[in-house]
Protein backbone atom coordinates (compact mmCIF):
# COMPACT_ATOMS: atom_id res chain seq x y z
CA UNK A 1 -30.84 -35.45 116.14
CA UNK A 2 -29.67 -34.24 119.19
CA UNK A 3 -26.28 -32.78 117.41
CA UNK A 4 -28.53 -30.82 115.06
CA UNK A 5 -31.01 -29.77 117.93
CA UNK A 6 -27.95 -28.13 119.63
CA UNK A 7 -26.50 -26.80 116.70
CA UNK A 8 -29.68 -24.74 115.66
CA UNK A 9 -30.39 -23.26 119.35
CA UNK A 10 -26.25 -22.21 119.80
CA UNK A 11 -26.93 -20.45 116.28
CA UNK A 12 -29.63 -18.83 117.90
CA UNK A 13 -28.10 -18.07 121.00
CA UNK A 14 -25.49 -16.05 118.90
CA UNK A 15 -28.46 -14.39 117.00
CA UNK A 16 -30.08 -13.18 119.73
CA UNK A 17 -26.86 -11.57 121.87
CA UNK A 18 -25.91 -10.38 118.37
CA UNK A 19 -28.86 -8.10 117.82
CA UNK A 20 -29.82 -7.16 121.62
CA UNK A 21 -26.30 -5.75 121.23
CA UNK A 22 -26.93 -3.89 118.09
CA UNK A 23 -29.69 -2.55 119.00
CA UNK A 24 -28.09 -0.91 122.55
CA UNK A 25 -24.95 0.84 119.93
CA UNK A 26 -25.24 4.36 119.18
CA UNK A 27 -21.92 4.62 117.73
CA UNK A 28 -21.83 3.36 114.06
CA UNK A 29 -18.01 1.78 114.48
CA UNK A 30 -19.07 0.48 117.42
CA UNK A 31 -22.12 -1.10 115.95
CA UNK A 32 -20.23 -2.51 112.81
CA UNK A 33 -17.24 -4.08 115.02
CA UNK A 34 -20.15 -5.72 117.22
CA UNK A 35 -21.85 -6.87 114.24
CA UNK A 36 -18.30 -8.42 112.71
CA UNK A 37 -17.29 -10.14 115.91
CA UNK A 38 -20.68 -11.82 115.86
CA UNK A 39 -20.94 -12.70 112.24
CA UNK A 40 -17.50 -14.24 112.60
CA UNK A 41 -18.91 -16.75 115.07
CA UNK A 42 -21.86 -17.46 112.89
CA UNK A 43 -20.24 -17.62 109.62
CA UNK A 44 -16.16 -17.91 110.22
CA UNK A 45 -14.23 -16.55 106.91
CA UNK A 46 -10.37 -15.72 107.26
CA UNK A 47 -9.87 -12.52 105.86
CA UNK A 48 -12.53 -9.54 105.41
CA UNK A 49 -12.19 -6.32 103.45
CA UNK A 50 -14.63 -3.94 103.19
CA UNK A 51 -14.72 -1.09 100.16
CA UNK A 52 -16.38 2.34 99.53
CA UNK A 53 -16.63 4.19 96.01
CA UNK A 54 -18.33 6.74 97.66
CA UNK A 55 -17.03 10.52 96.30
CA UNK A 56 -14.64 8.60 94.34
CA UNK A 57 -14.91 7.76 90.65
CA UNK A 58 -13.27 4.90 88.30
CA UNK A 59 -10.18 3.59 88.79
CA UNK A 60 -10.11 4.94 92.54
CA UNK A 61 -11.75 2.56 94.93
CA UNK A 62 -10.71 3.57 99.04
CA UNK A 63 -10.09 0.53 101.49
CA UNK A 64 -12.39 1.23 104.91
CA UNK A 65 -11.96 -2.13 106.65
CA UNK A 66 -9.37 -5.25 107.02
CA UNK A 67 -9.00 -7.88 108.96
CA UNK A 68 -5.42 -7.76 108.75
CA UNK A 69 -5.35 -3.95 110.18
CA UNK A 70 -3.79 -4.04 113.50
CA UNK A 71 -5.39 -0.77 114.70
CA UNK A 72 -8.83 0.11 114.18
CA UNK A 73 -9.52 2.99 111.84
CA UNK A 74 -12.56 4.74 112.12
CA UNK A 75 -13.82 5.46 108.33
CA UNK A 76 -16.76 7.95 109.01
CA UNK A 77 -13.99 10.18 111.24
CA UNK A 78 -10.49 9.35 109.56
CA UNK A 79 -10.83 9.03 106.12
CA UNK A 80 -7.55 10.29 105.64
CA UNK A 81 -6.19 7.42 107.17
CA UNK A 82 -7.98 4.92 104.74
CA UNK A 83 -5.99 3.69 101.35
CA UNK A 84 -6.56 4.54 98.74
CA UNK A 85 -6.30 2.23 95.28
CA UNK A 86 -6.13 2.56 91.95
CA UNK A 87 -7.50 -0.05 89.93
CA UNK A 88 -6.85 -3.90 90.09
CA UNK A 89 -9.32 -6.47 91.19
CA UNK A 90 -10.42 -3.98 94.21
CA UNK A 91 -11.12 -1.74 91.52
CA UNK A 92 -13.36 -3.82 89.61
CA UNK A 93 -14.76 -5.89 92.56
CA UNK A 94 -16.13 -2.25 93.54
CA UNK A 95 -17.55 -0.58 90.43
CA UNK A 96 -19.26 -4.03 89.29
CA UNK A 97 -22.49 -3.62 91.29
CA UNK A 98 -22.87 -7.29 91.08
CA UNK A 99 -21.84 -9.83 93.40
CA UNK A 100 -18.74 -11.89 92.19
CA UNK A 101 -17.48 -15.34 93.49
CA UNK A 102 -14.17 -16.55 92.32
CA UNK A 103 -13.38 -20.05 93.30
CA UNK A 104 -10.07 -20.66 92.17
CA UNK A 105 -8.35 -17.45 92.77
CA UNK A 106 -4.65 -16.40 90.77
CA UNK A 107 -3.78 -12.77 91.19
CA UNK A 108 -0.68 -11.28 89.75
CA UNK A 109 1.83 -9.79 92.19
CA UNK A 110 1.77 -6.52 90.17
CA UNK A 111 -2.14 -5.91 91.69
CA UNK A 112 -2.19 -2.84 93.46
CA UNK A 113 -4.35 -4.79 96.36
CA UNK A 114 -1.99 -7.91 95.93
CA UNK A 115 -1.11 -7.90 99.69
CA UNK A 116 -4.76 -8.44 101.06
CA UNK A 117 -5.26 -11.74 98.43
CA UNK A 118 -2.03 -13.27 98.96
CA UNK A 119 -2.27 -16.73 100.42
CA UNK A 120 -5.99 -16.79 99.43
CA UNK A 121 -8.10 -19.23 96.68
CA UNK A 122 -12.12 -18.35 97.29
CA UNK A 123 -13.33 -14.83 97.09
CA UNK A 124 -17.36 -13.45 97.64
CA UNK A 125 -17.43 -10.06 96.62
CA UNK A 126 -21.07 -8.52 98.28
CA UNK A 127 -22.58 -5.34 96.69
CA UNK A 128 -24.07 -3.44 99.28
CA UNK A 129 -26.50 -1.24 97.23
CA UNK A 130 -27.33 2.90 98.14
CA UNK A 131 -29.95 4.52 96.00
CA UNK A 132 -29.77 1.37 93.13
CA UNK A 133 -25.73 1.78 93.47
CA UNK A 134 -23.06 -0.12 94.84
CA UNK A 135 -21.18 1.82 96.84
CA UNK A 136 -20.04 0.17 99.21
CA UNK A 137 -18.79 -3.60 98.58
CA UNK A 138 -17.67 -6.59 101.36
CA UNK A 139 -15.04 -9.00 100.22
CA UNK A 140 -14.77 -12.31 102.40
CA UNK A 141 -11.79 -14.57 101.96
CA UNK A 142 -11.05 -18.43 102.36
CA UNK A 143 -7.65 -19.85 101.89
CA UNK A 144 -8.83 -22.87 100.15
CA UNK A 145 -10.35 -23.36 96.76
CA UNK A 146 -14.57 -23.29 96.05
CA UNK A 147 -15.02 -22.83 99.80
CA UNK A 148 -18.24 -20.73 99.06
CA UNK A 149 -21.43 -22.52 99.31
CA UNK A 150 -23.68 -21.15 96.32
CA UNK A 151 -26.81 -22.03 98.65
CA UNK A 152 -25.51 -19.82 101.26
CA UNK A 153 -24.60 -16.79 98.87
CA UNK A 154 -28.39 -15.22 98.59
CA UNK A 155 -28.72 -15.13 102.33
CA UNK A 156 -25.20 -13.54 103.00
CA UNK A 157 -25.96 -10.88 100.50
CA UNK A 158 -29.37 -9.76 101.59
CA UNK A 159 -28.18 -9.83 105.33
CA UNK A 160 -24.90 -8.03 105.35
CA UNK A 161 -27.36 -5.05 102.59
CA UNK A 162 -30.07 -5.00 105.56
CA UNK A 163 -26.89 -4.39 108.03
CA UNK A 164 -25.40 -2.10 105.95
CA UNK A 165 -28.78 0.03 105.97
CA UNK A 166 -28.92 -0.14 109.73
CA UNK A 167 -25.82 1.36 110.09
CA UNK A 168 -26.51 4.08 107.05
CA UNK A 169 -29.28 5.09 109.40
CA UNK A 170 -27.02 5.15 112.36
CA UNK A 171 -24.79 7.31 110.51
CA UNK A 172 -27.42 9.26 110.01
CA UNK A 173 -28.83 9.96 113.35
CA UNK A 174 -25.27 11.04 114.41
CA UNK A 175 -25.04 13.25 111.47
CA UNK A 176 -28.18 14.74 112.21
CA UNK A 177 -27.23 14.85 115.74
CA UNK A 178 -23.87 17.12 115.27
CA UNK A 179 -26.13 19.19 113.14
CA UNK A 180 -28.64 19.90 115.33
CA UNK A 181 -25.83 20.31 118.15
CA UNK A 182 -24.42 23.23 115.20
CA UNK A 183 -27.77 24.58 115.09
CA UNK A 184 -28.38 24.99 118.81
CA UNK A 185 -25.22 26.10 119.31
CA UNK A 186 -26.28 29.01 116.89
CA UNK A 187 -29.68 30.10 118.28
CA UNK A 188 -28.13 29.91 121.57
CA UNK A 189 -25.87 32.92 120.08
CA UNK A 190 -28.66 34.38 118.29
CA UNK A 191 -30.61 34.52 121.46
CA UNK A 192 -28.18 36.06 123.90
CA UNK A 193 -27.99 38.79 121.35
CA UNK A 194 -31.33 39.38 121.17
CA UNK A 195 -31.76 39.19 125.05
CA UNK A 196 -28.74 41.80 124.78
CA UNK A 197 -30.96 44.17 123.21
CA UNK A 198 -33.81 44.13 125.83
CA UNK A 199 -33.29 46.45 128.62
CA UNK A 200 -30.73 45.37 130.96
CA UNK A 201 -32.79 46.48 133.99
CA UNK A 202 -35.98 48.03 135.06
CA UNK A 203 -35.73 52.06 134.79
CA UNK A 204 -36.61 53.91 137.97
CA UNK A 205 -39.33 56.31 137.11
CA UNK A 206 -40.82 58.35 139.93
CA UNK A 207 -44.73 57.93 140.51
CA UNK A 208 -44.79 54.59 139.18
CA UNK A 209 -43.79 50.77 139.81
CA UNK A 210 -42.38 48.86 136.86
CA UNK A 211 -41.75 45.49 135.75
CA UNK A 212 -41.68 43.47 132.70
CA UNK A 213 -41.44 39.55 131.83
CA UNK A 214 -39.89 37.90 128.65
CA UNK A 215 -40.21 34.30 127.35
CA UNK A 216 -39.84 33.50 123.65
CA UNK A 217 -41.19 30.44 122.42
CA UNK A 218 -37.60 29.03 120.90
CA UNK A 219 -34.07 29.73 121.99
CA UNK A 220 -34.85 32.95 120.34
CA UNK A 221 -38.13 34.57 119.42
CA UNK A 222 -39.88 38.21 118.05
CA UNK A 223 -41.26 40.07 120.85
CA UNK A 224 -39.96 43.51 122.09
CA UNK A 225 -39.92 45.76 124.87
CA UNK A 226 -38.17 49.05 125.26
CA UNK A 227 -37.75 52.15 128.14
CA UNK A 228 -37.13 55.33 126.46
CA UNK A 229 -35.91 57.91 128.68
CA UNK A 230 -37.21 61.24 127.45
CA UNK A 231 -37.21 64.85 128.43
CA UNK A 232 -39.34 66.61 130.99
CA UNK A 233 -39.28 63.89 133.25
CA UNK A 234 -41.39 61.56 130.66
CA UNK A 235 -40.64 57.98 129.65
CA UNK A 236 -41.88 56.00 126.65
CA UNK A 237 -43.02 52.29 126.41
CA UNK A 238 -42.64 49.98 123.89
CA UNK A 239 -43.79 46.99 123.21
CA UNK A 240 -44.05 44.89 120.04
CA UNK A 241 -44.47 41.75 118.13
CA UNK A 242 -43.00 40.26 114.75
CA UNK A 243 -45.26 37.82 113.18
CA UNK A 244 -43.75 34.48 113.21
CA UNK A 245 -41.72 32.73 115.55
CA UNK A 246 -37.86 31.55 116.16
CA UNK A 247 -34.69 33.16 114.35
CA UNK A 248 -36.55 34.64 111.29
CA UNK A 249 -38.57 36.54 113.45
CA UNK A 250 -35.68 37.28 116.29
CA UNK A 251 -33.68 38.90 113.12
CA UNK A 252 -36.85 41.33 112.77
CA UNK A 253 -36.92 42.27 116.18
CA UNK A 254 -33.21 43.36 116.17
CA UNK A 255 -33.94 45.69 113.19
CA UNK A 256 -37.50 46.60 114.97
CA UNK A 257 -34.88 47.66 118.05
CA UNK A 258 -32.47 49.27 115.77
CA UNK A 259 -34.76 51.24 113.77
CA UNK A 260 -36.37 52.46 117.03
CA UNK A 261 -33.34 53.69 118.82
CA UNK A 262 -31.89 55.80 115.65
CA UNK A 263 -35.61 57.98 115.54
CA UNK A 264 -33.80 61.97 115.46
CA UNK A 265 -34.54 63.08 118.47
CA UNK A 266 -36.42 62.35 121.51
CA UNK A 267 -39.29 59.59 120.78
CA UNK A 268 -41.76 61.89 122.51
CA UNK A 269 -44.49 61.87 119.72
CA UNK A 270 -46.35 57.70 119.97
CA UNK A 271 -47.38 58.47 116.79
CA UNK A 272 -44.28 59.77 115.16
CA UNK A 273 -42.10 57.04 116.40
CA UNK A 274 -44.97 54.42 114.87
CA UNK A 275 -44.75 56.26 111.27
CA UNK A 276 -40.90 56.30 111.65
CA UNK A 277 -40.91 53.11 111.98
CA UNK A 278 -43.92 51.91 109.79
CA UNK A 279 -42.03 53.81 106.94
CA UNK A 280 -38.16 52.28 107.75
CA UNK A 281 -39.92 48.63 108.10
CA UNK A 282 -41.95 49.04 104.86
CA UNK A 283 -39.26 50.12 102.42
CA UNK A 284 -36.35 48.08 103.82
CA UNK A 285 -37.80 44.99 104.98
CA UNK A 286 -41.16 44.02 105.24
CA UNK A 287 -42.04 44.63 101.48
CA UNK A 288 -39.56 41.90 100.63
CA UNK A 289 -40.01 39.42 103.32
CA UNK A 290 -43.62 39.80 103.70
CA UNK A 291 -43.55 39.88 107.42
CA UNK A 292 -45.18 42.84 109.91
CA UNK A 293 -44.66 44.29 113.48
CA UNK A 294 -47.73 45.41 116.00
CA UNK A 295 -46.19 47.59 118.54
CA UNK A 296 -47.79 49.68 121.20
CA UNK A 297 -45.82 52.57 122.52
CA UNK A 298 -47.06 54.82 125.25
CA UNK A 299 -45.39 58.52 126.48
CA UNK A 300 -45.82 58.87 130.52
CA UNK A 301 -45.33 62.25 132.12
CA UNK A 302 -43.93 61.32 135.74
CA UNK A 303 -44.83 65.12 136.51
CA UNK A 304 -48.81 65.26 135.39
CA UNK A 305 -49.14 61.50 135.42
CA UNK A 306 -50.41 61.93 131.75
CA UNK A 307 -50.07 58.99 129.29
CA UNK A 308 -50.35 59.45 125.75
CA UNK A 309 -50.35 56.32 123.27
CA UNK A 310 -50.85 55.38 119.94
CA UNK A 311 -51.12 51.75 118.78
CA UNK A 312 -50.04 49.96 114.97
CA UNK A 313 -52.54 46.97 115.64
CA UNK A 314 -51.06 45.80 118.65
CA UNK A 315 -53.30 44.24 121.61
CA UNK A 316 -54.92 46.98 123.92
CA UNK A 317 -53.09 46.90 127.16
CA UNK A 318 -56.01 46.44 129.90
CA UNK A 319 -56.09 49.48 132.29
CA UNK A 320 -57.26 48.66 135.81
CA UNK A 321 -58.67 51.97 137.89
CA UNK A 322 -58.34 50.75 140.96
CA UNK A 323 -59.88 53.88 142.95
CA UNK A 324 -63.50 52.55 141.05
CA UNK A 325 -62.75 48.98 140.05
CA UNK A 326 -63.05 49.45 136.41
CA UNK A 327 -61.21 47.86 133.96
CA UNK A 328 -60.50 49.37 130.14
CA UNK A 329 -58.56 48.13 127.10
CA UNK A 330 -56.58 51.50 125.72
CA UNK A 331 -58.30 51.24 122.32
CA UNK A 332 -59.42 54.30 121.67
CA UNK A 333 -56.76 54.84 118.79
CA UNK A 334 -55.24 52.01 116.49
CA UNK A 335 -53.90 51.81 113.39
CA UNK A 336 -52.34 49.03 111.07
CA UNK A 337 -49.21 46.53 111.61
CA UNK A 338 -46.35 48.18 111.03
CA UNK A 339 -44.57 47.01 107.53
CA UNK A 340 -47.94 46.81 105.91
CA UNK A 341 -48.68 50.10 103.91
CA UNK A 342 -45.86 52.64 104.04
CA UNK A 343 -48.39 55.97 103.77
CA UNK A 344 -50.10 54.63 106.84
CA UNK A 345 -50.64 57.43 109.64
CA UNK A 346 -51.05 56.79 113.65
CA UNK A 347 -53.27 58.76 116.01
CA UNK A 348 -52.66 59.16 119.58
CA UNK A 349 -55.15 59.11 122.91
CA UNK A 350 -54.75 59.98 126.23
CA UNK A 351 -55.77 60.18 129.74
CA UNK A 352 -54.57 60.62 133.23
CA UNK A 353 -53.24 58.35 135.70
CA UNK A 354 -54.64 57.89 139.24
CA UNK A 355 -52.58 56.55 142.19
CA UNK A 356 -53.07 52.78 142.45
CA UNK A 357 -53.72 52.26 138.42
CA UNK A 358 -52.55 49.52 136.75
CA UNK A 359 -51.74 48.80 133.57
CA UNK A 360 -51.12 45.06 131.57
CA UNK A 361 -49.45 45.56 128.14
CA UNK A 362 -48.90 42.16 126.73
CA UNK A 363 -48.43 40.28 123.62
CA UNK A 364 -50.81 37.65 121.81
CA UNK A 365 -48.53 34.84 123.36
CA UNK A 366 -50.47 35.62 126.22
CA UNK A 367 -54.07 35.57 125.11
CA UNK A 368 -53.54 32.59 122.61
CA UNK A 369 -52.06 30.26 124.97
CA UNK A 370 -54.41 26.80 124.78
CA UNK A 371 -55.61 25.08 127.88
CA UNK A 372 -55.87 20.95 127.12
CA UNK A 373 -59.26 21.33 125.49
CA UNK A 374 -58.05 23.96 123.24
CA UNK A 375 -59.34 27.19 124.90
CA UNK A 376 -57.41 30.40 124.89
CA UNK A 377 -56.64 32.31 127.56
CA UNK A 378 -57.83 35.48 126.59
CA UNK A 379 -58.44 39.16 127.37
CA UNK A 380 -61.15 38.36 129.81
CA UNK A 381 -58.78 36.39 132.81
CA UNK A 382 -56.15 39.14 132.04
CA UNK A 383 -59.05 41.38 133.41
CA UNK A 384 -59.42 38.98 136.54
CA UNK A 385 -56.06 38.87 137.26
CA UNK A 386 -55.91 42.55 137.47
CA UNK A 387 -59.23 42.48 139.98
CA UNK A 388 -56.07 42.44 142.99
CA UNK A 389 -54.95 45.91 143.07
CA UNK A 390 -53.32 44.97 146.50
CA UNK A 391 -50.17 44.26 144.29
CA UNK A 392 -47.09 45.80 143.25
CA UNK A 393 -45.96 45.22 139.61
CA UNK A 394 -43.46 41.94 140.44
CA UNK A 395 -46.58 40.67 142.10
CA UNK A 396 -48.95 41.79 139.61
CA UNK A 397 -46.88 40.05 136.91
CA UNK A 398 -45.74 36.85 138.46
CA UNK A 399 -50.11 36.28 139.29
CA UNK A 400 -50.26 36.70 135.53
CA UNK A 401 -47.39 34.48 134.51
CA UNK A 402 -48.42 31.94 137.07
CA UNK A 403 -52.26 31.88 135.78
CA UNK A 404 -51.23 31.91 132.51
CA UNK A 405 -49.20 28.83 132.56
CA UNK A 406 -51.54 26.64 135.01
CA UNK A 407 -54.33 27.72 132.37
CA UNK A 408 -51.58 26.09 129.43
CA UNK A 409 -51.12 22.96 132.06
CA UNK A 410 -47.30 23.81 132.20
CA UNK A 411 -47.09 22.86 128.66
CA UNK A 412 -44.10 24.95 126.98
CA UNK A 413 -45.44 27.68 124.73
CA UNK A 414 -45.89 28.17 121.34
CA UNK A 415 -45.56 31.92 120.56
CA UNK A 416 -43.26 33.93 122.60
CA UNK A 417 -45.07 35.72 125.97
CA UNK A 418 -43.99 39.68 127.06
CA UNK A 419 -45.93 41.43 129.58
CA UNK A 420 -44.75 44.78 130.84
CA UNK A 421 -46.69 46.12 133.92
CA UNK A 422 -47.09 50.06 135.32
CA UNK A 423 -48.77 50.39 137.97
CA UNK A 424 -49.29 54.42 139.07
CA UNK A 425 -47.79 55.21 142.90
């Protein structure tokens, strides 16, 4: 009793360091070479060959493991190292999805596989099944005759299948791994050129302090923001938003940007430049994708302090007159997304700039960011945030990113966030 009693908790023992160790491999030949060295301890055979049909068909069957490889070969990186044969008992062991037991083993020397059974007398073929299929097949080896207890078979082949799907799924995660390695490695592209086409720097415009701020929700995301240098001492302002988020809406923005610096001429007209672009977007593009761009663009005359806008249903920027305390949205004029009806006109508005005015153009990533109990931000703290007119426009904007994030509780965001800030001097 005792004999049996230490038997049953070695066998455990091994059970135990065998799948704590399993479970700590990432690496899917490291995982199957743990799993071996265990087994072997559990359930010693003398030769092992493992089999894959997979990409192959009939009479091709490819060799991924042996116990009589000296080196290790790696079957997920170097197929091309793995042999490859055609027909025999390999052949047939592999294509039978069945599993075979031969107890009394004679194999002609003319069998393509002949090297790997010579010596040999039992043979346990194992079907290890993929989608209903077979694919990949174990083949254990005992020198002597009927060495393969029929009791045992069932729980050998239902053990080394459940194996075989852990380390499917490992292959897997690894797969999916590189690929998502690939993909990053391809937004991270896509989103330097996108940051490529914002404006390298700030412009210097006389009579007024500018800044802007950019954060897209992915690696790369659809919000724009332009300087147009114009004649006459004026500058334009864009700003815009794609609907939707990440690389789809990135690609829009970089047409957005081209379309907008090839306008013929000077963009001094806001409304022109929104119908030049309303018309390129709706032809080209936005018919056929079923996507659409607000945009805001504003003409400032550094000479009369004299800003002229027009809007394609974009969110009024929030003017702040610092001289009386009142704050505005610029919404006297707006008009429809751009990409949405190709006929569609734009008005313009204007008004003069004081010394000490401020001005918030933003996108919705702003006002739609969530607080924990699902609140948005809003135009209204925008408005509070703009109640310090003791601020340049860094300080200005960094008070609104800073709010704006506390109010999200740091949590990263889900649209992309622009803010541009003027503020008259």
């Amino acid at each position: 009793m005792q004999s049996m009693n230490s038997d049953w908790t070695e066998r455990l023992a091994i059970v135990e360091d065998m799948v704590r160790s399993i479970s700590q491999q990432t690496d899917p030949q490291a995982l199957v070479r743990t799993y071996g060295e265990k087994l072997q301890q559990l359930s010693p055979v003398e030769r092992r060959i493992s089999l894959s049909r997979r990409g192959l068909q009939a009479p091709f069957i490819r060799i991924t493991r042996s116990t009589t490889w000296e080196e290790e070969i790696d079957p997920w990186a170097q197929v091309h190292l793995l042999p490859l044969i055609q027909s025999g008992l390999l052949e047939q062991l592999g294509y039978s999805n069945r599993t075979t037991i031969i107890d009394d083993l004679q194999l002609s020397p003319d069998d393509p596989a002949f090297e790997y059974f010579d010596g040999f007398r039992s043979l346990l073929a194992i079907p290890m099944y993929d989608d209903g299929e077979s694919l990949n097949t174990v083949v254990l080896l005992q020198k002597k005759p009927y060495a393969f207890e029929r009791n045992n078979v069932p729980d050998l082949v239902w053990r080394t299948n459940l194996f075989g799907r852990a380390t499917s799924t490992l292959v897997l995660k690894r797969q999916l791994e590189e690929a998502y390695r690939e993909l990053d490695r391809e937004l991270k592209t896509v989103a330097r050129l996108q940051r490529s086409l914002l404006p390298a720097k700030i412009p210097v415009v006389p009579r007024m302090d500018l800044t802007a701020y950019y954060q897209p929700a992915s690696r790369a995301g659809g919000d724009y923001y332009d300087f147009f240098e114009l004649p006459d001492e004026r500058w334009g302002i864009f700003i815009a938003d794609v609907s939707g988020h990440g690389t789809a809406a990135a690609v829009m923005m970089a047409v957005t940007h081209c379309i907008a610096n090839t306008y013929p001429g000077p963009a001094s007209s806001p409304s022109k430049l929104l119908k030049y672009l309303n018309q390129h977007l709706t032809i080209q593009y936005s018919s056929r994708i079923e996507t659409f761009v607000t945009a805001f663009y504003a003409v400032y005359d550094s000479r009369s302090r004299k800003l002229v806008y027009a809007s394609a249903g974009h969110n009024p920027p929030r003017l702040k007159r610092c001289e009386s305390g009142l704050v505005m949205p610029l919404d006297k004029v707006n008009g429809l997304p751009l990409g949405v009806l190709e006929e569609a006109d734009f008005a313009e508005a204007s008004f003069f700039l004081q010394f000490g005015d401020q001005i918030v153009f933003y996108t919705d990533g702003i006002t739609e960011t969530h607080n924990p109990a699902g609140e948005q931000f809003g135009e209204r703290r925008i408005e509070e945030v703009l109640a310090h007119c003791g601020m340049d426009s860094e300080e200005l904007m960094q008070t609104l990113v800073s709010t704006v994030n506390k109010f999200g509780a740091e949590i990263p965001p889900h649209d992309d966030r622009t803010i541009v800030v003027l503020r008259a001097t």
